[in-house]
PDB file of N, CA and C in Angstrom:
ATOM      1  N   UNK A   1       0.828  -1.199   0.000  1.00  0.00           N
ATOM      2  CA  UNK A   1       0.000   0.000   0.000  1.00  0.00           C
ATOM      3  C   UNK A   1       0.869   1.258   0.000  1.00  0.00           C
ATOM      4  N   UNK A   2       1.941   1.040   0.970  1.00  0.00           N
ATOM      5  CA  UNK A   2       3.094   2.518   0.435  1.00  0.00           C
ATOM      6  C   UNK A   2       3.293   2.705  -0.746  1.00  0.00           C
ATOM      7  N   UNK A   3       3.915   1.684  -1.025  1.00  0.00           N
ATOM      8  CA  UNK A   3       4.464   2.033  -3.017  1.00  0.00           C
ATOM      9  C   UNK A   3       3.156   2.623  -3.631  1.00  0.00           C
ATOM     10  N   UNK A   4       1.679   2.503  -3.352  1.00  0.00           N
ATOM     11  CA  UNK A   4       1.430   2.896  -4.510  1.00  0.00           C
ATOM     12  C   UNK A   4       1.060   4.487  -3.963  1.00  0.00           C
ATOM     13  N   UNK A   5       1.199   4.489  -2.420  1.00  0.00           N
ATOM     14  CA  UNK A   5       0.765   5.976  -2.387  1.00  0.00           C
ATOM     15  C   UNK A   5       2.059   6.489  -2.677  1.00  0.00           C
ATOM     16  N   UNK A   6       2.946   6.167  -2.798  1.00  0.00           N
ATOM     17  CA  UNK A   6       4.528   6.992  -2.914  1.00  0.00           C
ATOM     18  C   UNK A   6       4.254   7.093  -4.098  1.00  0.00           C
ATOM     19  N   UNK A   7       4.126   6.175  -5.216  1.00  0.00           N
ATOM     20  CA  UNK A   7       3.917   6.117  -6.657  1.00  0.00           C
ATOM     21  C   UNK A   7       3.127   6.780  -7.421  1.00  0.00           C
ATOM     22  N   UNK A   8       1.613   7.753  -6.334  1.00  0.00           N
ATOM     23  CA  UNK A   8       1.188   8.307  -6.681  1.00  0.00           C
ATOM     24  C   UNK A   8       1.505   9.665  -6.357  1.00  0.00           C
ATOM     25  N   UNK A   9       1.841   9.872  -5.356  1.00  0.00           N
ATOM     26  CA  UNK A   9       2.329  11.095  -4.994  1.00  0.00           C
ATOM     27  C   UNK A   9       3.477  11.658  -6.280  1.00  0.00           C
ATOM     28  N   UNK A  10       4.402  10.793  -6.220  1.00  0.00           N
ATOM     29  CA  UNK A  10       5.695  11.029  -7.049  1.00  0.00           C
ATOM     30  C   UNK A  10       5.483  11.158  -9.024  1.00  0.00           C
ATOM     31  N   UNK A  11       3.877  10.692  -8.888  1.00  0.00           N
ATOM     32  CA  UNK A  11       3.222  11.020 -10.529  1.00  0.00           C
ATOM     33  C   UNK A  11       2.565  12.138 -10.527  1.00  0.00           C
ATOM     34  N   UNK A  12       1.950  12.546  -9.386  1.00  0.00           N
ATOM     35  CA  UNK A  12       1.265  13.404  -9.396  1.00  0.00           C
ATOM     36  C   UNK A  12       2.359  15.079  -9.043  1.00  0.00           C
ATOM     37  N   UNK A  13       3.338  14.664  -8.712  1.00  0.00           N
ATOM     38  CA  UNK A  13       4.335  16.078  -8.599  1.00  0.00           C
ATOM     39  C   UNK A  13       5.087  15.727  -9.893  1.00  0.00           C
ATOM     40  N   UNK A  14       4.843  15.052 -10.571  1.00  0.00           N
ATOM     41  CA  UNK A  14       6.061  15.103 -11.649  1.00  0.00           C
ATOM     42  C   UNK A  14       4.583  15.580 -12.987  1.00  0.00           C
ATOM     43  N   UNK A  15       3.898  15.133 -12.805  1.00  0.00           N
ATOM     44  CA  UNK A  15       2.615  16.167 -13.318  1.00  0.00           C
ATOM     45  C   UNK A  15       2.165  17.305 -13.252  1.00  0.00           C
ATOM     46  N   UNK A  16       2.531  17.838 -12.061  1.00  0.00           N
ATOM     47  CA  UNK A  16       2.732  19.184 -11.295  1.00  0.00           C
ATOM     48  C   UNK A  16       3.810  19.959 -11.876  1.00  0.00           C
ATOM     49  N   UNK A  17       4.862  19.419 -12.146  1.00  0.00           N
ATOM     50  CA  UNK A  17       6.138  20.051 -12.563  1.00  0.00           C
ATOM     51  C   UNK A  17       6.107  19.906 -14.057  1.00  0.00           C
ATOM     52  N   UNK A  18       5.911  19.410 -14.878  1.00  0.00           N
ATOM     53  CA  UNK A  18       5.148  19.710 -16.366  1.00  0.00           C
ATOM     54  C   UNK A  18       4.239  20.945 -16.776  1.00  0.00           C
ATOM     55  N   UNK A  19       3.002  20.693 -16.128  1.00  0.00           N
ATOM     56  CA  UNK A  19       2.676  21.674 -15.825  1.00  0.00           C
ATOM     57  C   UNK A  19       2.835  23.212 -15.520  1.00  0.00           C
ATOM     58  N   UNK A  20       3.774  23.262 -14.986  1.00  0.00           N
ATOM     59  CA  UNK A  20       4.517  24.387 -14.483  1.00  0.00           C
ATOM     60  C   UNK A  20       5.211  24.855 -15.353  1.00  0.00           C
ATOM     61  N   UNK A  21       6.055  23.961 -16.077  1.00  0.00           N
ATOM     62  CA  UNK A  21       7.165  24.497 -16.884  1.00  0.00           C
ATOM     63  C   UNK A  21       6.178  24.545 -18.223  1.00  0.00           C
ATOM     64  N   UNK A  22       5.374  24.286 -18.792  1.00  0.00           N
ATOM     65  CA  UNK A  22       4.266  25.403 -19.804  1.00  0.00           C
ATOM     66  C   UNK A  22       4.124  26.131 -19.137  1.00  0.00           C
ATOM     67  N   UNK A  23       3.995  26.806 -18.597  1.00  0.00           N
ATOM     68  CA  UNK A  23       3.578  28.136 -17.997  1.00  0.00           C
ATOM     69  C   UNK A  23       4.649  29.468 -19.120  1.00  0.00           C
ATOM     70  N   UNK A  24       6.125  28.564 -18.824  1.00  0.00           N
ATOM     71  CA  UNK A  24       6.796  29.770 -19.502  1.00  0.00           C
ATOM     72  C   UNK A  24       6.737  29.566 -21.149  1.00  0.00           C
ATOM     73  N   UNK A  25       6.800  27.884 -21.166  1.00  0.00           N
ATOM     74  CA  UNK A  25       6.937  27.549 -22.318  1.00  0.00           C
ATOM     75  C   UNK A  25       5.730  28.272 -23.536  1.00  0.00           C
ATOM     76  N   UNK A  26       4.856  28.475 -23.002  1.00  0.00           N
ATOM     77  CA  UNK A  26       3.604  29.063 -24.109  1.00  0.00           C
ATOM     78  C   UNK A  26       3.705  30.507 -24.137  1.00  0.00           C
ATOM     79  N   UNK A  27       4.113  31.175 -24.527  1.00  0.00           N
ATOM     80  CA  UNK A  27       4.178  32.670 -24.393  1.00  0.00           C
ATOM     81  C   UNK A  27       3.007  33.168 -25.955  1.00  0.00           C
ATOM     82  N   UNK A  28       2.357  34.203 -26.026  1.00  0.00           N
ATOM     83  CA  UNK A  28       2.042  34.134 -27.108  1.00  0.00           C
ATOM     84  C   UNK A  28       1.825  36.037 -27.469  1.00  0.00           C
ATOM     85  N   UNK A  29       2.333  36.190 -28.397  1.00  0.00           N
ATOM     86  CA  UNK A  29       2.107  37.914 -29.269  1.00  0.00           C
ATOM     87  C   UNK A  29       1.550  37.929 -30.310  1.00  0.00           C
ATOM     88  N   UNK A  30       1.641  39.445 -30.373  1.00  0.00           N
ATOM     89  CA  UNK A  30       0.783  39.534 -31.649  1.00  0.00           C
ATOM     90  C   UNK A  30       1.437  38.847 -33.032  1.00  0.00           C
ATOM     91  N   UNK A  31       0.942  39.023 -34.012  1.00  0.00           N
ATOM     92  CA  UNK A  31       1.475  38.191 -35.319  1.00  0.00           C
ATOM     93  C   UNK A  31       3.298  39.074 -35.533  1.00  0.00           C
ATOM     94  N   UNK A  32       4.369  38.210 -36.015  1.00  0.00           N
ATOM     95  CA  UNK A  32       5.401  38.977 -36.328  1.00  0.00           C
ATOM     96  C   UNK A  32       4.848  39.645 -37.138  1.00  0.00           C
ATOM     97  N   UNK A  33       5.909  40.290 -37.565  1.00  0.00           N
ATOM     98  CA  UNK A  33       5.866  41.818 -38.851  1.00  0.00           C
ATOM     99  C   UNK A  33       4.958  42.654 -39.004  1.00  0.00           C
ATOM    100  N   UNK A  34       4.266  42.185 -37.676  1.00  0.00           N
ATOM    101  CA  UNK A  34       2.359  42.855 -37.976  1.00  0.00           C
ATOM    102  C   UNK A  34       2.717  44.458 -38.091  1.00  0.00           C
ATOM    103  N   UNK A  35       2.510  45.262 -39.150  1.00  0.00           N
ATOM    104  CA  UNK A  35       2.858  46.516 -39.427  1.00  0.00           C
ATOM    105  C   UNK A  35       1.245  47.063 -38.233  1.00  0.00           C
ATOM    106  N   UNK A  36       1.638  48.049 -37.451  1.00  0.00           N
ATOM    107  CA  UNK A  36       1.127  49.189 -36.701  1.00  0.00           C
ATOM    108  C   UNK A  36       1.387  50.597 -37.419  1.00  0.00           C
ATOM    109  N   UNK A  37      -0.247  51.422 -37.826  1.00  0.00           N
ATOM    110  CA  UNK A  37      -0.140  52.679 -38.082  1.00  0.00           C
ATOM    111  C   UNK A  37       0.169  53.452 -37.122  1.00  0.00           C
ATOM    112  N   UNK A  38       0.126  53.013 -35.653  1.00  0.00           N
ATOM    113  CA  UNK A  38       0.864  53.805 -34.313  1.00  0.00           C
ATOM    114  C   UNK A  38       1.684  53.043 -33.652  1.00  0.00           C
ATOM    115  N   UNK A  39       2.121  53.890 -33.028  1.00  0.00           N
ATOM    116  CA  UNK A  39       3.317  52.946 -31.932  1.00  0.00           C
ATOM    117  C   UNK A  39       1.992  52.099 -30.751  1.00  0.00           C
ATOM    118  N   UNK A  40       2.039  51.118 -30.529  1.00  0.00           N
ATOM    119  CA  UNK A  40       1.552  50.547 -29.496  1.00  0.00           C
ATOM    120  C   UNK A  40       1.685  51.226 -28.370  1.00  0.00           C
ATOM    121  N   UNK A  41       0.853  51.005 -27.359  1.00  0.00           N
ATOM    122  CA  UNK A  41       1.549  51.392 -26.044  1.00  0.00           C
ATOM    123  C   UNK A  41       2.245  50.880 -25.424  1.00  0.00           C
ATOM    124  N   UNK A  42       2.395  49.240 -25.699  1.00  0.00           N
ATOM    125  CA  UNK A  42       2.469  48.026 -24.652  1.00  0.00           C
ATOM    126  C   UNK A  42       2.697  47.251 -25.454  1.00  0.00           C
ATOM    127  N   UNK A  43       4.086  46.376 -25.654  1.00  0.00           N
ATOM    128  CA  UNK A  43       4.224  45.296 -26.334  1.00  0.00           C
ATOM    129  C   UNK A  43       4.243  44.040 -25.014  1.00  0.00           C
ATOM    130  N   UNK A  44       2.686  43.315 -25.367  1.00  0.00           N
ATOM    131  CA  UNK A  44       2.748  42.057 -24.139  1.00  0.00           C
ATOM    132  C   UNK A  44       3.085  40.567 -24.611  1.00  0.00           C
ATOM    133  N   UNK A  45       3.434  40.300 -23.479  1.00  0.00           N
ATOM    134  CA  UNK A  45       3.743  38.382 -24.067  1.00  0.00           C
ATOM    135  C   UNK A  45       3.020  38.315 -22.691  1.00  0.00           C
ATOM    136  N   UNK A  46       2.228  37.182 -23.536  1.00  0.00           N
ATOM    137  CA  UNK A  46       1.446  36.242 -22.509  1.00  0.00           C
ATOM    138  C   UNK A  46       1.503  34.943 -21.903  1.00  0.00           C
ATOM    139  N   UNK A  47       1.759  34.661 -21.041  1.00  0.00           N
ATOM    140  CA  UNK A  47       1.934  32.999 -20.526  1.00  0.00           C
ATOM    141  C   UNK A  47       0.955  32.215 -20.476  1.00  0.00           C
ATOM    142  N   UNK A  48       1.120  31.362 -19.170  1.00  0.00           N
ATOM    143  CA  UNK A  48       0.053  30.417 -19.024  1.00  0.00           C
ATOM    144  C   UNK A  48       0.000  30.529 -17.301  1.00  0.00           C
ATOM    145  N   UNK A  49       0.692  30.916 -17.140  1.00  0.00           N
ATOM    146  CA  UNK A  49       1.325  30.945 -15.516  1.00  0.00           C
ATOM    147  C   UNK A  49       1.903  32.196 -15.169  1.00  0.00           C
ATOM    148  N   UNK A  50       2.084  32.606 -13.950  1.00  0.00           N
ATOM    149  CA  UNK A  50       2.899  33.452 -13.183  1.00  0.00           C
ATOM    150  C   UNK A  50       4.178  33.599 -14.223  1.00  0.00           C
ATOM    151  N   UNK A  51       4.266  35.166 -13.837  1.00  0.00           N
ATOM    152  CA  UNK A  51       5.873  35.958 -13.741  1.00  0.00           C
ATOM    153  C   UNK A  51       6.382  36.376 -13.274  1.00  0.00           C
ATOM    154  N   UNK A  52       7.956  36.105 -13.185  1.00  0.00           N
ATOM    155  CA  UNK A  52       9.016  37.030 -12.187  1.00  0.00           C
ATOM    156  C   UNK A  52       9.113  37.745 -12.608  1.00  0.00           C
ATOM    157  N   UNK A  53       8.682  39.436 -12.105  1.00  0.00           N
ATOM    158  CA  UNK A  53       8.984  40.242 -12.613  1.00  0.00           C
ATOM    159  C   UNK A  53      10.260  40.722 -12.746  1.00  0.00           C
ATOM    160  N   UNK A  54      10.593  40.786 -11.693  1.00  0.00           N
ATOM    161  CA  UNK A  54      11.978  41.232 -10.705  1.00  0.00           C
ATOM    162  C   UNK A  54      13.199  40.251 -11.706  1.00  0.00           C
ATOM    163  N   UNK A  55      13.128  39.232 -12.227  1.00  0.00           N
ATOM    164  CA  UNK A  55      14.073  38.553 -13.017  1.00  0.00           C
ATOM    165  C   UNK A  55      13.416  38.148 -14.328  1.00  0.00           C
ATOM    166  N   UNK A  56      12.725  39.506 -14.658  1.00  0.00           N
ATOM    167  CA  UNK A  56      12.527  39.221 -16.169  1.00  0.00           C
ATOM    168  C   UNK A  56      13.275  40.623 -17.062  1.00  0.00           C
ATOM    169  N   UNK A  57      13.327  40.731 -18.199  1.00  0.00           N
ATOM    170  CA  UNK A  57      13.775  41.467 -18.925  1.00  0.00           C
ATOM    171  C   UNK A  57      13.509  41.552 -20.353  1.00  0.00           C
ATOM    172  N   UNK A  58      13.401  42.699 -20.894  1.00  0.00           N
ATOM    173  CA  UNK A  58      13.368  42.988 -22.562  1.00  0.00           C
ATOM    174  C   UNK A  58      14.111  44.269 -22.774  1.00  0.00           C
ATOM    175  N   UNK A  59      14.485  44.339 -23.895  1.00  0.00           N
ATOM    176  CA  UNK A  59      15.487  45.031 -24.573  1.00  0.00           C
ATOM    177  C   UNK A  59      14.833  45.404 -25.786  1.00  0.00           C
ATOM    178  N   UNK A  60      14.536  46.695 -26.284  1.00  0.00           N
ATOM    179  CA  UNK A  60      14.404  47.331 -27.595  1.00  0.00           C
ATOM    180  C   UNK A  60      15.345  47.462 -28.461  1.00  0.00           C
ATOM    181  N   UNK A  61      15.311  47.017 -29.702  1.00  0.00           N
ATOM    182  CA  UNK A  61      16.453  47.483 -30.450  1.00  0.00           C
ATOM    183  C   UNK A  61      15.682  47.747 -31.996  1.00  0.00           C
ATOM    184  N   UNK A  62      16.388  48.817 -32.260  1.00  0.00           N
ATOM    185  CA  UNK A  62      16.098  49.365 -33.887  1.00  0.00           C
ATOM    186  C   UNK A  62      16.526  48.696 -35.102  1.00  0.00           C
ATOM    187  N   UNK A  63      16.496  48.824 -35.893  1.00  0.00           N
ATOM    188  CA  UNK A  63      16.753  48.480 -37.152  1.00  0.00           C
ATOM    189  C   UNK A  63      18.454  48.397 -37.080  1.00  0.00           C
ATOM    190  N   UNK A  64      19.178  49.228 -36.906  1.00  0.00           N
ATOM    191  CA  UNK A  64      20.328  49.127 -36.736  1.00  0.00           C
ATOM    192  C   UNK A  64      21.081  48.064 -35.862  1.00  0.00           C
ATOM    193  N   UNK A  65      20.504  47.701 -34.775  1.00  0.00           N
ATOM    194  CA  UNK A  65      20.919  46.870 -33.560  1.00  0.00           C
ATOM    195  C   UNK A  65      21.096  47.776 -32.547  1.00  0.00           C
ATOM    196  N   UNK A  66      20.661  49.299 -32.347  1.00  0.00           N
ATOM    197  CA  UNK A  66      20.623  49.701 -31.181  1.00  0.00           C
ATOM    198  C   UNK A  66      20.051  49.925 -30.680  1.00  0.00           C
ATOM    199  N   UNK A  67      20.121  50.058 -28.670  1.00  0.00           N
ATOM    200  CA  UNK A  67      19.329  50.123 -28.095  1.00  0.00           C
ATOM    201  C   UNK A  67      18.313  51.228 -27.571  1.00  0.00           C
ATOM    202  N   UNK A  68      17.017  50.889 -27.694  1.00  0.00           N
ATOM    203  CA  UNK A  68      16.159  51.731 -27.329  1.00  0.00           C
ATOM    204  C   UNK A  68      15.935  52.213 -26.152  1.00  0.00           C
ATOM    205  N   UNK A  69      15.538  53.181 -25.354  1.00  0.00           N
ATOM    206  CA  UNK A  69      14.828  53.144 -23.955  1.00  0.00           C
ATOM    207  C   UNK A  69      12.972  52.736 -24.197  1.00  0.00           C
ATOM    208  N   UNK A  70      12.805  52.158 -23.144  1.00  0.00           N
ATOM    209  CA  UNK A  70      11.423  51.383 -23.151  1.00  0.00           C
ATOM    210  C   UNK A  70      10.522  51.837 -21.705  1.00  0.00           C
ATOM    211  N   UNK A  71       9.661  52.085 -21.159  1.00  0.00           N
ATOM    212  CA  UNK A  71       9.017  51.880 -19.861  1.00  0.00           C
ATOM    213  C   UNK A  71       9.484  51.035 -18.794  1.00  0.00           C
ATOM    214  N   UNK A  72       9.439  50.711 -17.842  1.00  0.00           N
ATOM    215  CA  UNK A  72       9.772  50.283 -16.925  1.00  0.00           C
ATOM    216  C   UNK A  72       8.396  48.445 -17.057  1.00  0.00           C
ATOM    217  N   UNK A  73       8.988  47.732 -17.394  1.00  0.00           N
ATOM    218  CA  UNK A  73       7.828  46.662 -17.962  1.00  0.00           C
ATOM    219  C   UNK A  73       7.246  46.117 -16.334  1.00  0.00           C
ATOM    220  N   UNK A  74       5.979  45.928 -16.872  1.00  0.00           N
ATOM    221  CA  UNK A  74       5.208  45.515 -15.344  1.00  0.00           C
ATOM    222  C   UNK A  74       4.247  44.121 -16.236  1.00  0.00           C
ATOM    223  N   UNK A  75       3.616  43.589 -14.808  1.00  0.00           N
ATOM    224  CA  UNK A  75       2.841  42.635 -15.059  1.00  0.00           C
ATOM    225  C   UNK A  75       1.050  42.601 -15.411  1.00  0.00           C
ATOM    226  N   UNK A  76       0.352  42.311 -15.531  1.00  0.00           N
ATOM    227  CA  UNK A  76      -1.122  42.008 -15.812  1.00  0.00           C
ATOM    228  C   UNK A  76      -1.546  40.809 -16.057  1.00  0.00           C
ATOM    229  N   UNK A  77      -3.073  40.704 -16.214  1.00  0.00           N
ATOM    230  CA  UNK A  77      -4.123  39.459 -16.776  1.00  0.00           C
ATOM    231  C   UNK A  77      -3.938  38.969 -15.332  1.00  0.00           C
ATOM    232  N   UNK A  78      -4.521  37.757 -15.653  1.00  0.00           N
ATOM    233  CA  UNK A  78      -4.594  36.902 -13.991  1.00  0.00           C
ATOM    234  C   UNK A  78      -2.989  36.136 -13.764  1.00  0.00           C
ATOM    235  N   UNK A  79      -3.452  36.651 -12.572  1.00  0.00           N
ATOM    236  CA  UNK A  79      -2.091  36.227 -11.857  1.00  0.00           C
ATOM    237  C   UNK A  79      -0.291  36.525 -12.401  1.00  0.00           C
ATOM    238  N   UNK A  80      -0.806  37.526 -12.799  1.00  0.00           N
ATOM    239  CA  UNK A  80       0.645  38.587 -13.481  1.00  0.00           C
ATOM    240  C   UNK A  80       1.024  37.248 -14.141  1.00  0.00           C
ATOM    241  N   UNK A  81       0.211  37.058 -15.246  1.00  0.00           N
ATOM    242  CA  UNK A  81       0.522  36.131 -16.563  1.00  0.00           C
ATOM    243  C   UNK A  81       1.105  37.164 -17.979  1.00  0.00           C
ATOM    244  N   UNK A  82       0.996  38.385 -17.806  1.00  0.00           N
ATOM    245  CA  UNK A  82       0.995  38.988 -19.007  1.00  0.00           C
ATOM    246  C   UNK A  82       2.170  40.197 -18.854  1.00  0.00           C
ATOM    247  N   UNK A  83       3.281  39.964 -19.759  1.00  0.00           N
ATOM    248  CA  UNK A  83       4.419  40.750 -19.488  1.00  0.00           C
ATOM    249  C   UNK A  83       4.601  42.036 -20.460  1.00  0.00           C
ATOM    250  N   UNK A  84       4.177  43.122 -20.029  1.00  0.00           N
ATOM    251  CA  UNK A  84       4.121  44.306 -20.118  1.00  0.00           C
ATOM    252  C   UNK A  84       5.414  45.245 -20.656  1.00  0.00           C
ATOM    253  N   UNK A  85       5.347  45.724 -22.186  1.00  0.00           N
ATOM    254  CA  UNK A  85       6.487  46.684 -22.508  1.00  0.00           C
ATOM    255  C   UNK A  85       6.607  48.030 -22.566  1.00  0.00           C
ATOM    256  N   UNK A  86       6.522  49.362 -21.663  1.00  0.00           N
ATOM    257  CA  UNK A  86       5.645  50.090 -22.465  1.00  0.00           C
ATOM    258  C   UNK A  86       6.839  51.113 -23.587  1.00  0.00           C
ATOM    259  N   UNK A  87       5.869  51.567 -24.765  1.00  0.00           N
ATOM    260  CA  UNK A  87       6.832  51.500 -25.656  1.00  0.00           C
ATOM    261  C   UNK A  87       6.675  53.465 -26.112  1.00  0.00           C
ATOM    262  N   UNK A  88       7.842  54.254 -26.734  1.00  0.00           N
ATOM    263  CA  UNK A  88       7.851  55.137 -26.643  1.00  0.00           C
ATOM    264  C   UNK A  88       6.094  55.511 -27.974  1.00  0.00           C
ATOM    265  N   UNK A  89       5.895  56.319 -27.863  1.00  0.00           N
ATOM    266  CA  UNK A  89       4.639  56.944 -28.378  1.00  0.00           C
ATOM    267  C   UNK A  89       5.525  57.729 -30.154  1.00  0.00           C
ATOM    268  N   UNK A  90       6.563  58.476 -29.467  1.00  0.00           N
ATOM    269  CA  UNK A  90       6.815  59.076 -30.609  1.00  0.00           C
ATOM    270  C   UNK A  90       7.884  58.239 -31.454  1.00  0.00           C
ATOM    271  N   UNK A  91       7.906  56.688 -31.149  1.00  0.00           N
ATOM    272  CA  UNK A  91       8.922  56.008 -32.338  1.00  0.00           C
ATOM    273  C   UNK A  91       8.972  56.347 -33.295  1.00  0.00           C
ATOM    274  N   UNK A  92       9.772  56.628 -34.335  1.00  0.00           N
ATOM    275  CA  UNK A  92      10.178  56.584 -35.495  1.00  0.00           C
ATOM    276  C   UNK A  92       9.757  55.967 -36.648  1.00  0.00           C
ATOM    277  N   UNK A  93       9.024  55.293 -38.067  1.00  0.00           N
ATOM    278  CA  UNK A  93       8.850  54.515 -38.404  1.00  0.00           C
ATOM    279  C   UNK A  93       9.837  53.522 -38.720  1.00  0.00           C
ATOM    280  N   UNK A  94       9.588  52.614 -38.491  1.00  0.00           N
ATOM    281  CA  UNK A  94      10.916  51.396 -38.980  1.00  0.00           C
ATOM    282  C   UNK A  94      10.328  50.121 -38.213  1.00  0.00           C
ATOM    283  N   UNK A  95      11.411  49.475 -38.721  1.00  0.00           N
ATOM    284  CA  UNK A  95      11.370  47.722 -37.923  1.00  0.00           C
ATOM    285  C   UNK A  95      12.132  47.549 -36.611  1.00  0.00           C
ATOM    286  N   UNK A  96      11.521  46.818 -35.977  1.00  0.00           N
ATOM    287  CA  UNK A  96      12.121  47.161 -34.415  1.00  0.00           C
ATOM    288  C   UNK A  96      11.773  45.482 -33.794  1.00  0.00           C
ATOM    289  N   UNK A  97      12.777  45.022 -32.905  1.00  0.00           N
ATOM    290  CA  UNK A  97      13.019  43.990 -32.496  1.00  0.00           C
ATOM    291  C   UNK A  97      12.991  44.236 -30.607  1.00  0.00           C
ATOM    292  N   UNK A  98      11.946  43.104 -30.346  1.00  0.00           N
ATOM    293  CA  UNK A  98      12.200  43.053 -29.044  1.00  0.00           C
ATOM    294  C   UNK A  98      12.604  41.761 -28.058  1.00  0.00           C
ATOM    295  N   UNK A  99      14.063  42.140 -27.456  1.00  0.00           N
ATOM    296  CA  UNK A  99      14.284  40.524 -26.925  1.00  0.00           C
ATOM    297  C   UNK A  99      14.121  40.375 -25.788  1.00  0.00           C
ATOM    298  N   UNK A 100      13.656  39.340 -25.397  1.00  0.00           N
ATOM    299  CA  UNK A 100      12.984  39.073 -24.161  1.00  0.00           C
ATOM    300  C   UNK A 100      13.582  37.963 -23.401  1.00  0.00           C
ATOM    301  N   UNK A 101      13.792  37.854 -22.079  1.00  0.00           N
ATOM    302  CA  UNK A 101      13.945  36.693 -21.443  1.00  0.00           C
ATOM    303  C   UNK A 101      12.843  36.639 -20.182  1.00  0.00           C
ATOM    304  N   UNK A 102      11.867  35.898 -19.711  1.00  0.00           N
ATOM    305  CA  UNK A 102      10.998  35.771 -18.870  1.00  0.00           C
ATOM    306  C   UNK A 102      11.297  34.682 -17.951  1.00  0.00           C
ATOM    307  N   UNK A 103      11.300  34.757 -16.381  1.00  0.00           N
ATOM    308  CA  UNK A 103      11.788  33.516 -15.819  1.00  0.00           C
ATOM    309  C   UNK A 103       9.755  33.798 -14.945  1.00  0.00           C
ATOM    310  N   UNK A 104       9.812  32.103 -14.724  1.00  0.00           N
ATOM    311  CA  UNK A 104       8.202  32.185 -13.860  1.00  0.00           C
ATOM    312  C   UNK A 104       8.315  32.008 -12.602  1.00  0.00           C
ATOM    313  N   UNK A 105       7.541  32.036 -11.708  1.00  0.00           N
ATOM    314  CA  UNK A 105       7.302  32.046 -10.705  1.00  0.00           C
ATOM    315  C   UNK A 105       8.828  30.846  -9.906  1.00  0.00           C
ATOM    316  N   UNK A 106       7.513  29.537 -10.558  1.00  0.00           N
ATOM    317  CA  UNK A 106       8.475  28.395 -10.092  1.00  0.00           C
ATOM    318  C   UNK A 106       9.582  28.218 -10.516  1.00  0.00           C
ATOM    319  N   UNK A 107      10.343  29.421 -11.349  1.00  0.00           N
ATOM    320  CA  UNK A 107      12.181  28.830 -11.932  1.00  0.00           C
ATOM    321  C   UNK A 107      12.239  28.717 -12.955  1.00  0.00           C
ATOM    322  N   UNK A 108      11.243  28.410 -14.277  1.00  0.00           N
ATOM    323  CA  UNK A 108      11.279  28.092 -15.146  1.00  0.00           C
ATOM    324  C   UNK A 108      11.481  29.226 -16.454  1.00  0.00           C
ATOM    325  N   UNK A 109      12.610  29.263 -17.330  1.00  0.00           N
ATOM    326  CA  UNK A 109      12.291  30.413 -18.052  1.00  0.00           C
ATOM    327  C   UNK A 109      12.655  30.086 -19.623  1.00  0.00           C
ATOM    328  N   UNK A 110      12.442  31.374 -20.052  1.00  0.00           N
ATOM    329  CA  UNK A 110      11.902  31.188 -21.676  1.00  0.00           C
ATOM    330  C   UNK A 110      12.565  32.465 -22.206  1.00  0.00           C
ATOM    331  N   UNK A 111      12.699  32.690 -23.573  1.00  0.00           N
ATOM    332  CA  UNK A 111      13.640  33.631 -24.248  1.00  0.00           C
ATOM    333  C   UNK A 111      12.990  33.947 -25.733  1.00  0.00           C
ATOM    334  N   UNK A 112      12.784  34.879 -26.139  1.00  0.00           N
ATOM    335  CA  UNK A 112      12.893  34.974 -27.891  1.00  0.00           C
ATOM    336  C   UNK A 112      13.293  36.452 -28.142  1.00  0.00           C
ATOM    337  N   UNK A 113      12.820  36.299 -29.367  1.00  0.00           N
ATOM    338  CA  UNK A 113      12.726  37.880 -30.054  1.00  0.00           C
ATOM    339  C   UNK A 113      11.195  37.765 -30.845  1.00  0.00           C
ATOM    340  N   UNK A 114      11.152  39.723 -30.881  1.00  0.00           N
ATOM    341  CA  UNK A 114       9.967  39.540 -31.761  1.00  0.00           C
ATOM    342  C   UNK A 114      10.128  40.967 -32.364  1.00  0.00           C
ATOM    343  N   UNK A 115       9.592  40.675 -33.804  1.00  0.00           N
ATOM    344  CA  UNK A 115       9.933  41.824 -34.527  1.00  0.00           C
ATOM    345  C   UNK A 115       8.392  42.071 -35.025  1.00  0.00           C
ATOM    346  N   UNK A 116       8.419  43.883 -35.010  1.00  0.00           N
ATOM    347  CA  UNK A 116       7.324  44.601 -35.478  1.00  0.00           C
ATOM    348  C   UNK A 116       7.983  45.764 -36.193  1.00  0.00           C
ATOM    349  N   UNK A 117       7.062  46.232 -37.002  1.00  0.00           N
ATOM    350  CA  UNK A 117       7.134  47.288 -37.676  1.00  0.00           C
ATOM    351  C   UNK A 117       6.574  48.789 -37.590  1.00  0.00           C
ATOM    352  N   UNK A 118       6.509  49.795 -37.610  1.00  0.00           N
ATOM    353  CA  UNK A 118       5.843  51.325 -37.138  1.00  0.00           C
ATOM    354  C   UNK A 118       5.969  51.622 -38.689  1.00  0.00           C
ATOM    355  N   UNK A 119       4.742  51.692 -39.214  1.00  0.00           N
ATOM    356  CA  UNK A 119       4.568  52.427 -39.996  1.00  0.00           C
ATOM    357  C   UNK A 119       4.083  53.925 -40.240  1.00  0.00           C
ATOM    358  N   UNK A 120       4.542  54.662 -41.042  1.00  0.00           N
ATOM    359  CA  UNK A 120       4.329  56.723 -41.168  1.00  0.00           C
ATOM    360  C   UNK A 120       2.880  56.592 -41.092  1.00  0.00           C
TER     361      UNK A 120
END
C-alpha cells in the first residue's frame, strides 16, 4: 500500500512540474511583422502561468541593432501572466526587435525575439 501511495504522490508532482514548466513555455504575441499605423503602447507576451517580474527582462532594439529606452515593464491578466512593454509613443517609423527573457514564478524560463514594424 506505500508504493502505490509513494507512486502516486511522485506522478502526481512530476505532473505538477510539467505543468509548471508550460507556464513559460507558451508565451504568445501579436502576429510577427504585424505593421502598426501607431506605436503601441504596450508590447505584451502572454503565458500560461505566473511571472518574475523582478528577473525578467526585454530590450528594444532598432533596425540598426541599437538600443532603445522602453518603460519600466510591469505585469497584468490573472495572476501577473501577461508581461508588459511600455513602448515610446513618438517612435520613429521602422522595424524594431524586441528581446525578451521571462523567468516564472516556479524557476522556469523562456527567451525569444519579436519583430514589429511602425509604420508613417
Amino acid at each position: 500500500m506505500k508504493s502505490i501511495v509513494s507512486f502516486c504522490l511522485f506522478a502526481s508532482l512530476l505532473f505538477a512540474a510539467n505543468e509548471a514548466s508550460a507556464a513559460i513555455e507558451e508565451a504568445s504575441l501579436p502576429p510577427p511583422q504585424q505593421e502598426e499605423k501607431l506605436v503601441p503602447a504596450n508590447l505584451e507576451l502572454t503565458f500560461t502561468g505566473p511571472v518574475d517580474l523582478a528577473r525578467s527582462t526585454a530590450t528594444l532594439l532598432d533596425a540598426q541593432g541599437l538600443t532603445l529606452p522602453t518603460g519600466k515593464p510591469f505585469l497584468s491578466g490573472p495572476e501577473g501572466s501577461v508581461f508588459k512593454v511600455p513602448l515610446d509613443p513618438s517612435m520613429a517609423p521602422g522595424v524594431y526587435t524586441l528581446n525578451w527573457r521571462v523567468l516564472s514564478m516556479d524557476g522556469h524560463s523562456a527567451e525569444g525575439h519579436y519583430q514589429f514594424r511602425v509604420d508613417p
